[in-house]
PDB file of N, CA and C in Angstrom:
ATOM      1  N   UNK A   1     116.493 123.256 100.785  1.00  0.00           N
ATOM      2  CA  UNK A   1     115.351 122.410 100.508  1.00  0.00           C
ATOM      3  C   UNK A   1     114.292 123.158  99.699  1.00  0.00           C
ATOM      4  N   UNK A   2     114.637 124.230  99.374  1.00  0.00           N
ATOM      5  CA  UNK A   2     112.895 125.637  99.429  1.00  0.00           C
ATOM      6  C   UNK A   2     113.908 125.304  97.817  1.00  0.00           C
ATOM      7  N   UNK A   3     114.438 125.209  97.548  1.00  0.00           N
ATOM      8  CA  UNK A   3     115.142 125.462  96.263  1.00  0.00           C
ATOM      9  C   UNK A   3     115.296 124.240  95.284  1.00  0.00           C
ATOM     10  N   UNK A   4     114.775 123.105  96.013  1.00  0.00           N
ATOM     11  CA  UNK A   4     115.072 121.782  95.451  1.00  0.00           C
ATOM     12  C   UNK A   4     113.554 121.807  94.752  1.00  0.00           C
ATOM     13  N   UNK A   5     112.500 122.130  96.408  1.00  0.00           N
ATOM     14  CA  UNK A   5     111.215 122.091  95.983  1.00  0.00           C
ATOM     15  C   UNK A   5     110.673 123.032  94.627  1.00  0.00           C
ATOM     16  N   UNK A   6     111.236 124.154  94.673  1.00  0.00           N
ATOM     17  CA  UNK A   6     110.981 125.452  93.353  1.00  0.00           C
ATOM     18  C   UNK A   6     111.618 124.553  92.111  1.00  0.00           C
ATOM     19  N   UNK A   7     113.097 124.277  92.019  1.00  0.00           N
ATOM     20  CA  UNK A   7     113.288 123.951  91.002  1.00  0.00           C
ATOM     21  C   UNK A   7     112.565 122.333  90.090  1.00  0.00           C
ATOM     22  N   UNK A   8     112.018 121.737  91.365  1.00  0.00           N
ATOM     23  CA  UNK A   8     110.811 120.662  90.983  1.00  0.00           C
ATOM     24  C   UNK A   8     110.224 120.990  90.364  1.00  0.00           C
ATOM     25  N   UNK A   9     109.649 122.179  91.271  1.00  0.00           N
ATOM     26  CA  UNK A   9     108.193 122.251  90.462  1.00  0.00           C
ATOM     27  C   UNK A   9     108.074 122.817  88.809  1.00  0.00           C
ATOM     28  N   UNK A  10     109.199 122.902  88.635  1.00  0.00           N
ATOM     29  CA  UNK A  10     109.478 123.653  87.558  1.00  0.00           C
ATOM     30  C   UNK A  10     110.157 122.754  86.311  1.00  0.00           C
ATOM     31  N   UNK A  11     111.075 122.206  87.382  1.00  0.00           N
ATOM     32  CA  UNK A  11     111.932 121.638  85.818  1.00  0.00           C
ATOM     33  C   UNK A  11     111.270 119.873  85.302  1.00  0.00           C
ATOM     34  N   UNK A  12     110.191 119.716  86.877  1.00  0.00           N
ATOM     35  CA  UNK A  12     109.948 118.158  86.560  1.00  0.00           C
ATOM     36  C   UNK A  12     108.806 118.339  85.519  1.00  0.00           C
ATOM     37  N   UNK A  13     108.158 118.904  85.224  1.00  0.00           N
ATOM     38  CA  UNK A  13     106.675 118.618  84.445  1.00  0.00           C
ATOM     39  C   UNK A  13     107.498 119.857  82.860  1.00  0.00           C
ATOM     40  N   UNK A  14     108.142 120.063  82.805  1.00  0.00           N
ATOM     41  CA  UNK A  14     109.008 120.506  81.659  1.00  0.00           C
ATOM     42  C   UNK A  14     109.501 118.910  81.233  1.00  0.00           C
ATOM     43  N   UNK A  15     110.146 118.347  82.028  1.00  0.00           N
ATOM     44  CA  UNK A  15     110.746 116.839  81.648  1.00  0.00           C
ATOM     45  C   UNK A  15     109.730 116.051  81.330  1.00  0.00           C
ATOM     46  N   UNK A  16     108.182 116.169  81.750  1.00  0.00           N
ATOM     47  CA  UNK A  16     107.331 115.132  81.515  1.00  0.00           C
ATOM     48  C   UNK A  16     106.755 115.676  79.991  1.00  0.00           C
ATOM     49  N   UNK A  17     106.579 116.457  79.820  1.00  0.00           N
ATOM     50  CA  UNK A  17     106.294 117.368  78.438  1.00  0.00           C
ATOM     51  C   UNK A  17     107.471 117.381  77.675  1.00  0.00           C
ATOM     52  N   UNK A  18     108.678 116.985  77.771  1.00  0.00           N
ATOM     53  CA  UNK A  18     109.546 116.430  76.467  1.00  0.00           C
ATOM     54  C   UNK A  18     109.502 115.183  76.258  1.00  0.00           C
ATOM     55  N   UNK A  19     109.279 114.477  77.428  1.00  0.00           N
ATOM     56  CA  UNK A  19     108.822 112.820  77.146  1.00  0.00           C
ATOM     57  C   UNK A  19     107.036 112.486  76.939  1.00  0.00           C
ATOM     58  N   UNK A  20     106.484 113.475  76.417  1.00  0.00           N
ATOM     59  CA  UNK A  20     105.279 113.218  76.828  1.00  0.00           C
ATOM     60  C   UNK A  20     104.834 112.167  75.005  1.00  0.00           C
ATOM     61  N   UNK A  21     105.747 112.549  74.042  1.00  0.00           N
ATOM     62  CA  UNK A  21     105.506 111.635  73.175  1.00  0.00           C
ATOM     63  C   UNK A  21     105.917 110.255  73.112  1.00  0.00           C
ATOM     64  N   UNK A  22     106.245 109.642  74.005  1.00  0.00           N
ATOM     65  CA  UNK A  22     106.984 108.433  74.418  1.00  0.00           C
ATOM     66  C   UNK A  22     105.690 107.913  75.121  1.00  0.00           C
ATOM     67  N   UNK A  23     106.306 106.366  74.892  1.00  0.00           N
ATOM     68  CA  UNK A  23     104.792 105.314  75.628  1.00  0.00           C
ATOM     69  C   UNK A  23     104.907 105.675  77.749  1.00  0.00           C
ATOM     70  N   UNK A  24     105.396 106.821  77.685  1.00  0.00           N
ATOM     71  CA  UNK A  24     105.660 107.296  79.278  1.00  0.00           C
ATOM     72  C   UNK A  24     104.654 108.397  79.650  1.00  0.00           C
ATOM     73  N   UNK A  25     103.915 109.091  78.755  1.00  0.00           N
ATOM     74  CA  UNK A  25     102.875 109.837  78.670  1.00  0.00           C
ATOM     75  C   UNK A  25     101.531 109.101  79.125  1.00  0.00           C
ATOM     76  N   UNK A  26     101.008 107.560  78.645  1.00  0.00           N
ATOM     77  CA  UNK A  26     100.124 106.699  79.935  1.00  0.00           C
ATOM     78  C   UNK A  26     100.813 106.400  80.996  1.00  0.00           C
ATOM     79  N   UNK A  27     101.999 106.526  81.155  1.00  0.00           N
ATOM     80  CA  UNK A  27     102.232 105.991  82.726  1.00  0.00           C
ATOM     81  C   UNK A  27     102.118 107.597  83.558  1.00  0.00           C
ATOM     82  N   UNK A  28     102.199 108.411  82.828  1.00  0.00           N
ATOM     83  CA  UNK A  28     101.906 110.077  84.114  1.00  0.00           C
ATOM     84  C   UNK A  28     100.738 109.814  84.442  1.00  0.00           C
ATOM     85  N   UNK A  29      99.813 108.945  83.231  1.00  0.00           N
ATOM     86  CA  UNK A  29      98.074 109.733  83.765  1.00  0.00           C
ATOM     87  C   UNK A  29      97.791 108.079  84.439  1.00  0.00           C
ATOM     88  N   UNK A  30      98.685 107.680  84.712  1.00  0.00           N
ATOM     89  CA  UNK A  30      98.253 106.244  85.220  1.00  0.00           C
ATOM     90  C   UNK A  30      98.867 106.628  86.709  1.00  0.00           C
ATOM     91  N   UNK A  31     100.014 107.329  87.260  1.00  0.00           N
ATOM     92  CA  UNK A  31     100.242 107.454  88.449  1.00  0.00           C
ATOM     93  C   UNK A  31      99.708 108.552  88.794  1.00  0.00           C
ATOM     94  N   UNK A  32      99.557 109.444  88.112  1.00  0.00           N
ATOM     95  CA  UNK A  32      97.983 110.735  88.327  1.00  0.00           C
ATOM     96  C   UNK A  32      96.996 110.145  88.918  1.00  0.00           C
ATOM     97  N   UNK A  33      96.621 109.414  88.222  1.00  0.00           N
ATOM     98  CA  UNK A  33      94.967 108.679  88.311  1.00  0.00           C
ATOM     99  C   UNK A  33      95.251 107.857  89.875  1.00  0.00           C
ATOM    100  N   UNK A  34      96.131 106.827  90.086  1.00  0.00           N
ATOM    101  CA  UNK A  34      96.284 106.386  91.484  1.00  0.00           C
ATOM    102  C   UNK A  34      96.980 107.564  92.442  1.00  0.00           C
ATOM    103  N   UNK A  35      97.345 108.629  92.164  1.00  0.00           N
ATOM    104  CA  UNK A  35      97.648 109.612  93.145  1.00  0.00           C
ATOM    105  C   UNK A  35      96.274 110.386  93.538  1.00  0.00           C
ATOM    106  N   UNK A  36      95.423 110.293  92.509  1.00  0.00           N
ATOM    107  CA  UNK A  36      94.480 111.033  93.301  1.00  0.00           C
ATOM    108  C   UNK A  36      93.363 110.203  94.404  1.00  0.00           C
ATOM    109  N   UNK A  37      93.609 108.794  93.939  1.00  0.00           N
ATOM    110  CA  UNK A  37      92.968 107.914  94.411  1.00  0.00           C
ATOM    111  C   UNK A  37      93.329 107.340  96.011  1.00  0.00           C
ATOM    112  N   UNK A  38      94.936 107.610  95.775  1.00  0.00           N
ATOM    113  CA  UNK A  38      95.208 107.316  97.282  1.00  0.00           C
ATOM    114  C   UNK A  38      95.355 108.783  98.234  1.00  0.00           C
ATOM    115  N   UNK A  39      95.519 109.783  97.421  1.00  0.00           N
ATOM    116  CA  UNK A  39      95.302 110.966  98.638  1.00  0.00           C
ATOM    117  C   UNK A  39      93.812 111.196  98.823  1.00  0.00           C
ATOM    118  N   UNK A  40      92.625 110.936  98.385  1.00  0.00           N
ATOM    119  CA  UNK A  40      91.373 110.562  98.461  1.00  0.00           C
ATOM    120  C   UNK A  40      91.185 109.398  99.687  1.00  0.00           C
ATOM    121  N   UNK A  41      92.229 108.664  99.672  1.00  0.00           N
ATOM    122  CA  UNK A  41      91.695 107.544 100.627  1.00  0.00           C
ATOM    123  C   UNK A  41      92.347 108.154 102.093  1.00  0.00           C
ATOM    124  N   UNK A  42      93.739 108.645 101.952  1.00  0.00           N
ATOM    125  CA  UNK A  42      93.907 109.213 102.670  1.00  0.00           C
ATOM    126  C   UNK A  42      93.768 109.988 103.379  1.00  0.00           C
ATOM    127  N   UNK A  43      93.067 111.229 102.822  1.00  0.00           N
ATOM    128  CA  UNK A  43      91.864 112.540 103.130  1.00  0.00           C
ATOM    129  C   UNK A  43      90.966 111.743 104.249  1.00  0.00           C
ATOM    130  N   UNK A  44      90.409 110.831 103.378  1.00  0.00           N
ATOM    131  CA  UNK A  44      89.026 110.163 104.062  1.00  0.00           C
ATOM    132  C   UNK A  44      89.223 109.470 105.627  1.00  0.00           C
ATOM    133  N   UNK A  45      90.756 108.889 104.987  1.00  0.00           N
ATOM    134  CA  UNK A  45      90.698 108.432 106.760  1.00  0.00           C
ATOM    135  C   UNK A  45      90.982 109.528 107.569  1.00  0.00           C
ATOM    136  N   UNK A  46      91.650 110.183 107.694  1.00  0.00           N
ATOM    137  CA  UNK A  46      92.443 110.854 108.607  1.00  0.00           C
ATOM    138  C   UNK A  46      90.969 112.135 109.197  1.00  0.00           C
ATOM    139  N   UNK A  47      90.221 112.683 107.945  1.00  0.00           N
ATOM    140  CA  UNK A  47      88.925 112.661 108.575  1.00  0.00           C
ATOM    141  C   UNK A  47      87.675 111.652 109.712  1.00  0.00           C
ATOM    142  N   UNK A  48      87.997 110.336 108.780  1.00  0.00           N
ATOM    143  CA  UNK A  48      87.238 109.522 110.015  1.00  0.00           C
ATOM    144  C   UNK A  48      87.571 109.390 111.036  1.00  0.00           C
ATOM    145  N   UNK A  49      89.264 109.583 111.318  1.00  0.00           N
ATOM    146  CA  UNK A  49      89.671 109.718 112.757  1.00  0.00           C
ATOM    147  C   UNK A  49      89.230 110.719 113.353  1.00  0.00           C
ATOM    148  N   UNK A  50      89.196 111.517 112.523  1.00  0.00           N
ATOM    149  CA  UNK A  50      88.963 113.035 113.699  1.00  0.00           C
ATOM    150  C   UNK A  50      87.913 113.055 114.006  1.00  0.00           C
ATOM    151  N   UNK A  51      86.845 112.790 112.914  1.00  0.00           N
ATOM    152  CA  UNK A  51      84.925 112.692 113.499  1.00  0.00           C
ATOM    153  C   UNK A  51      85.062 111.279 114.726  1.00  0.00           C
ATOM    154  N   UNK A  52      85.582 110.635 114.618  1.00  0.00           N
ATOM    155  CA  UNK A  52      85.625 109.574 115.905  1.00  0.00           C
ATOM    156  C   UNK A  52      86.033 110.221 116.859  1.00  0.00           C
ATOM    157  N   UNK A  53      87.103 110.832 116.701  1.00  0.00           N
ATOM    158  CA  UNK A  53      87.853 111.564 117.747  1.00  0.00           C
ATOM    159  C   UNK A  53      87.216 112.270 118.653  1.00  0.00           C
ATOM    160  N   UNK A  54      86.262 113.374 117.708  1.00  0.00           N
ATOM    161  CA  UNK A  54      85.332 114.362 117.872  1.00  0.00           C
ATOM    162  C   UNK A  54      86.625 115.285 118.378  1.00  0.00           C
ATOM    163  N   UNK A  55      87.576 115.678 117.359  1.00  0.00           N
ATOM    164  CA  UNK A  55      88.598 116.680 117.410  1.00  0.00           C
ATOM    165  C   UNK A  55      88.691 117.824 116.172  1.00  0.00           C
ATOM    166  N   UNK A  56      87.061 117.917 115.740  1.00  0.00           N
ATOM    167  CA  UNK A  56      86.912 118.805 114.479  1.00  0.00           C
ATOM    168  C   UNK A  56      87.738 120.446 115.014  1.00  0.00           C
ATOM    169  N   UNK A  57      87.405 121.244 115.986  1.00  0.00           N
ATOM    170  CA  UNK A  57      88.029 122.331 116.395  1.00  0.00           C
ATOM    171  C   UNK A  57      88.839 122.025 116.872  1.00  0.00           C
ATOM    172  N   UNK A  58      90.128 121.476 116.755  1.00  0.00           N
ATOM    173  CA  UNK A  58      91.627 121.404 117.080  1.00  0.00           C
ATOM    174  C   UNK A  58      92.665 121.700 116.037  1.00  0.00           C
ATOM    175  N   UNK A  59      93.842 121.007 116.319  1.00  0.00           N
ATOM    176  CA  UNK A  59      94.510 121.244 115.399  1.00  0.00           C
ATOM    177  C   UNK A  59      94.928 120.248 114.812  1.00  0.00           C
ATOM    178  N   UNK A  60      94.165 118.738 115.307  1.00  0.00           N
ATOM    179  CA  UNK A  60      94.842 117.754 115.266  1.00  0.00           C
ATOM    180  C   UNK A  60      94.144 117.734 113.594  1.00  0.00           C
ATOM    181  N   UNK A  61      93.126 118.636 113.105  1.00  0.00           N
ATOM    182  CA  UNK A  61      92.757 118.699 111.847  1.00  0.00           C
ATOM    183  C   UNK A  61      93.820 118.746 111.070  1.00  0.00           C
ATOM    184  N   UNK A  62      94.785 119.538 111.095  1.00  0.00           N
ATOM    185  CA  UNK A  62      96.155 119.773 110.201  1.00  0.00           C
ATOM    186  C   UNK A  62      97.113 118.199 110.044  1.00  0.00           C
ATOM    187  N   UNK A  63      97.010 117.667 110.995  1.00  0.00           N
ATOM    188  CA  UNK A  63      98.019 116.169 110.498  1.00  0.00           C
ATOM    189  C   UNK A  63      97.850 114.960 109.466  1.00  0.00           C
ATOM    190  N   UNK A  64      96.536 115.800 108.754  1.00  0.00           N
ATOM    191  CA  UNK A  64      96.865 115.320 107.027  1.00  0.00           C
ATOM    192  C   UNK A  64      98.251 115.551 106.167  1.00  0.00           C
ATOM    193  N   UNK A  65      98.620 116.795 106.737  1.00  0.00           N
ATOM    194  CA  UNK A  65      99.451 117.275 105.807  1.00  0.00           C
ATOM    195  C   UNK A  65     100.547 116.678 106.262  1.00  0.00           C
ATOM    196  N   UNK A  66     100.952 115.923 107.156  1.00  0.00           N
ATOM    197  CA  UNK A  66     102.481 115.652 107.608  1.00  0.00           C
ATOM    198  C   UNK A  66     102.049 114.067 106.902  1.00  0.00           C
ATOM    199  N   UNK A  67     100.661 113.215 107.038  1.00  0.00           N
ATOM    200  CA  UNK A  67     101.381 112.026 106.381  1.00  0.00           C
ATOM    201  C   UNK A  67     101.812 112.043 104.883  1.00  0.00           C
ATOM    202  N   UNK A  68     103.036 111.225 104.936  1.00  0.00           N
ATOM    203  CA  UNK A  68     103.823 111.256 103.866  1.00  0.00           C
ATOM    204  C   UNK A  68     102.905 110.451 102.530  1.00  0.00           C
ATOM    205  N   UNK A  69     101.869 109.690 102.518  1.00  0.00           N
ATOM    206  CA  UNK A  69     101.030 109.225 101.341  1.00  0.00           C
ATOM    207  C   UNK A  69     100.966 110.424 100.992  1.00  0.00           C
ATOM    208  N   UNK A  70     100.255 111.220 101.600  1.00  0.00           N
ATOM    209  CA  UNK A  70      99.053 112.600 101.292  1.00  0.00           C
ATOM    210  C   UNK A  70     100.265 113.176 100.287  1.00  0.00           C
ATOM    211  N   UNK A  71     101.546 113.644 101.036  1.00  0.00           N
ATOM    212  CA  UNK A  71     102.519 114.263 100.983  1.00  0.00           C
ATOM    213  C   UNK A  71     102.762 114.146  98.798  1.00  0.00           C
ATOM    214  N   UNK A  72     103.365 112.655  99.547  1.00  0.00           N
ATOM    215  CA  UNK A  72     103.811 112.389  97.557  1.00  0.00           C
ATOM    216  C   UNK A  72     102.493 112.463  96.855  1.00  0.00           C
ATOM    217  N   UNK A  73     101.676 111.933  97.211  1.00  0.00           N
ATOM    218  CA  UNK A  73     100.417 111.696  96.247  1.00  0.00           C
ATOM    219  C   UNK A  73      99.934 112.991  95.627  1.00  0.00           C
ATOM    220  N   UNK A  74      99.617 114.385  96.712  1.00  0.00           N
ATOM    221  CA  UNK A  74      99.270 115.732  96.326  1.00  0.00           C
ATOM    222  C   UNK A  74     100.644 116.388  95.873  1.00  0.00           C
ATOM    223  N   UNK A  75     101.671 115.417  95.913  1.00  0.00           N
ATOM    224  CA  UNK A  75     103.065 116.473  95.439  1.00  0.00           C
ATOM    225  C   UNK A  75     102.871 116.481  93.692  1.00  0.00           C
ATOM    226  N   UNK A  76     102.583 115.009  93.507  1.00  0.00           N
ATOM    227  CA  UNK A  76     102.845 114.608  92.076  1.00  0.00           C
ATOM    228  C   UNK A  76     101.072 115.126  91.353  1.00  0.00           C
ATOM    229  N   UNK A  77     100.312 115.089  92.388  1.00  0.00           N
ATOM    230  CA  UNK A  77      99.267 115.972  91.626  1.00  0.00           C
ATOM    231  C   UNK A  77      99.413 116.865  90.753  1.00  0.00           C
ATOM    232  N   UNK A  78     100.267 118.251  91.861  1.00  0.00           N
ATOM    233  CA  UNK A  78     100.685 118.960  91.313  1.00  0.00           C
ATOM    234  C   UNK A  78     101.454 119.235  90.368  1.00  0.00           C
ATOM    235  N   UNK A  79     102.365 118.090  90.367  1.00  0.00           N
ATOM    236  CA  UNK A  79     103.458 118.383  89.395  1.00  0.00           C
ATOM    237  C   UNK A  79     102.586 118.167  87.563  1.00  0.00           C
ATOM    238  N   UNK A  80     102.072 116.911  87.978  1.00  0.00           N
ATOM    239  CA  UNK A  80     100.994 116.232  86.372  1.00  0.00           C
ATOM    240  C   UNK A  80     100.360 117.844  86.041  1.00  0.00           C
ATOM    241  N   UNK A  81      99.692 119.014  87.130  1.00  0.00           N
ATOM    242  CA  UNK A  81      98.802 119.531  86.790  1.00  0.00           C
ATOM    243  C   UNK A  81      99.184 120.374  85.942  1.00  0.00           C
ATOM    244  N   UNK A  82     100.660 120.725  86.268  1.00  0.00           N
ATOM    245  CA  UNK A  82     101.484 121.676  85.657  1.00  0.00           C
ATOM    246  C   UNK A  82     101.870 120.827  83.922  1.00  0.00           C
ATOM    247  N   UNK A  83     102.338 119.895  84.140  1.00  0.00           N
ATOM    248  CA  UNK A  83     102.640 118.932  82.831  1.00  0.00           C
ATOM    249  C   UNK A  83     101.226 119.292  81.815  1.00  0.00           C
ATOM    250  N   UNK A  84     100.109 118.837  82.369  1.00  0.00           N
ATOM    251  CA  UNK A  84      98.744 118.853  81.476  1.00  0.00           C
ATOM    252  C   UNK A  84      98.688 120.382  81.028  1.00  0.00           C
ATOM    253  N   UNK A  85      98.974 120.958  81.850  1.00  0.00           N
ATOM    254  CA  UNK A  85      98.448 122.470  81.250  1.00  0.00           C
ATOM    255  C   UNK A  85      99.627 123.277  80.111  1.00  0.00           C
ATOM    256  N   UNK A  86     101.003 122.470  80.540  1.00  0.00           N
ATOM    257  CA  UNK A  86     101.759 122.894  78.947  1.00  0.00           C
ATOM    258  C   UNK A  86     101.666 122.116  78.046  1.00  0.00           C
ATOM    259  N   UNK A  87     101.052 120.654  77.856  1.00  0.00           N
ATOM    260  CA  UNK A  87     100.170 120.162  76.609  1.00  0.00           C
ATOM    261  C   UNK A  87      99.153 120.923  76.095  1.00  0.00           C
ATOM    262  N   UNK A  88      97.849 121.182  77.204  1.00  0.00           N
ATOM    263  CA  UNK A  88      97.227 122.204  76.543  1.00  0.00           C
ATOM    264  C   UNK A  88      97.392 123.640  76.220  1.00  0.00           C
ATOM    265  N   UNK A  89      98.464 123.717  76.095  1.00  0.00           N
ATOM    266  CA  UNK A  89      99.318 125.213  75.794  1.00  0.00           C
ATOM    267  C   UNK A  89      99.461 124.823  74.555  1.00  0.00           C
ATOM    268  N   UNK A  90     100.264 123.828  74.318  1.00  0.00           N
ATOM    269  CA  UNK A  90     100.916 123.295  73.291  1.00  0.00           C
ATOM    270  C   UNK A  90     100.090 123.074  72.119  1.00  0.00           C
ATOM    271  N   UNK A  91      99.154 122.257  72.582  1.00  0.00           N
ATOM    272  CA  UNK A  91      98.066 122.200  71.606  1.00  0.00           C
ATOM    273  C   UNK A  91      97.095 123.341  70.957  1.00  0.00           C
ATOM    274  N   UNK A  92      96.850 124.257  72.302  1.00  0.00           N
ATOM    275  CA  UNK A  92      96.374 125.253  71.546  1.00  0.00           C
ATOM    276  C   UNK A  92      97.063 126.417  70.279  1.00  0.00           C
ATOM    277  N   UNK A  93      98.430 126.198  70.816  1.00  0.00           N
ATOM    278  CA  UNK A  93      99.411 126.882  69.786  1.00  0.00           C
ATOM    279  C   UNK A  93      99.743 126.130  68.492  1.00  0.00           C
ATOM    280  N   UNK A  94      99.267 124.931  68.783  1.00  0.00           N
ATOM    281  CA  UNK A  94      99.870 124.351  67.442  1.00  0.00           C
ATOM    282  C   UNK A  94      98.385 124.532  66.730  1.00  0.00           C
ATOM    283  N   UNK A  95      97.225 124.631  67.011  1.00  0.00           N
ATOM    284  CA  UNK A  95      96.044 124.149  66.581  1.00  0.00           C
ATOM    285  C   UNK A  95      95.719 126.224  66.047  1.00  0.00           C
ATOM    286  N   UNK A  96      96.057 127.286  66.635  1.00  0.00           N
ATOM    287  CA  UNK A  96      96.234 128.763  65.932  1.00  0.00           C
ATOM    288  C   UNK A  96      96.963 128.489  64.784  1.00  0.00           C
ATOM    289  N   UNK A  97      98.871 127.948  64.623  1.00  0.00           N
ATOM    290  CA  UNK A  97      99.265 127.658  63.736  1.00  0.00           C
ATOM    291  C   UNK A  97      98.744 127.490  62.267  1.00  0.00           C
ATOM    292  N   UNK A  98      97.844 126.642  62.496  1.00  0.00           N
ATOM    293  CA  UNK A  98      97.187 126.014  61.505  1.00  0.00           C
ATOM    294  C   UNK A  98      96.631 126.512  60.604  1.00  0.00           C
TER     295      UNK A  98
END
């Protein structure tokens, strides 16, 4: 599984940066844009439970990370963040070129 996750992180935002000239380049920053929006909503609740709770010094703080929204939503964060930053690689090398 440790090997599925490494080679993700690696080979998926390489794949989004060869398709990134295709009309599929607004749909990354369109499921970007609602990924950050629903792990934001998600953050928020799972905090309001706990201030209700009044379980701030526990551990029940950590069971953000097991729901699965949070999960995909901050997975594919990451992955876009990696995608954006070899565009702006890209661009800056093509724009020295010049």
């Amino acid at each position: 599984m440790q090997l599925v996750l490494i080679l993700g992180t690696i080979l998926v935002p390489i794949c989004m940066f060869v398709l990134r000239h295709r009309p599929l380049a607004a749909v990354f920053d369109l499921i970007a844009a609602l990924s950050v929006l629903l792990a934001n909503i998600a953050a928020g609740l799972a905090v309001l439970e706990i201030k209700q709770e009044s379980t701030e010094f526990t551990t029940h703080v950590h069971e953000i990370f097991m729901d699965p929204l949070f999960l995909v939503t901050t997975g594919y964060i990451g992955v876009y963040s990696v995608y954006r930053l070899l565009v702006a690689t890209s661009r800056t090398w093509q724009a020295k070129r010049i």
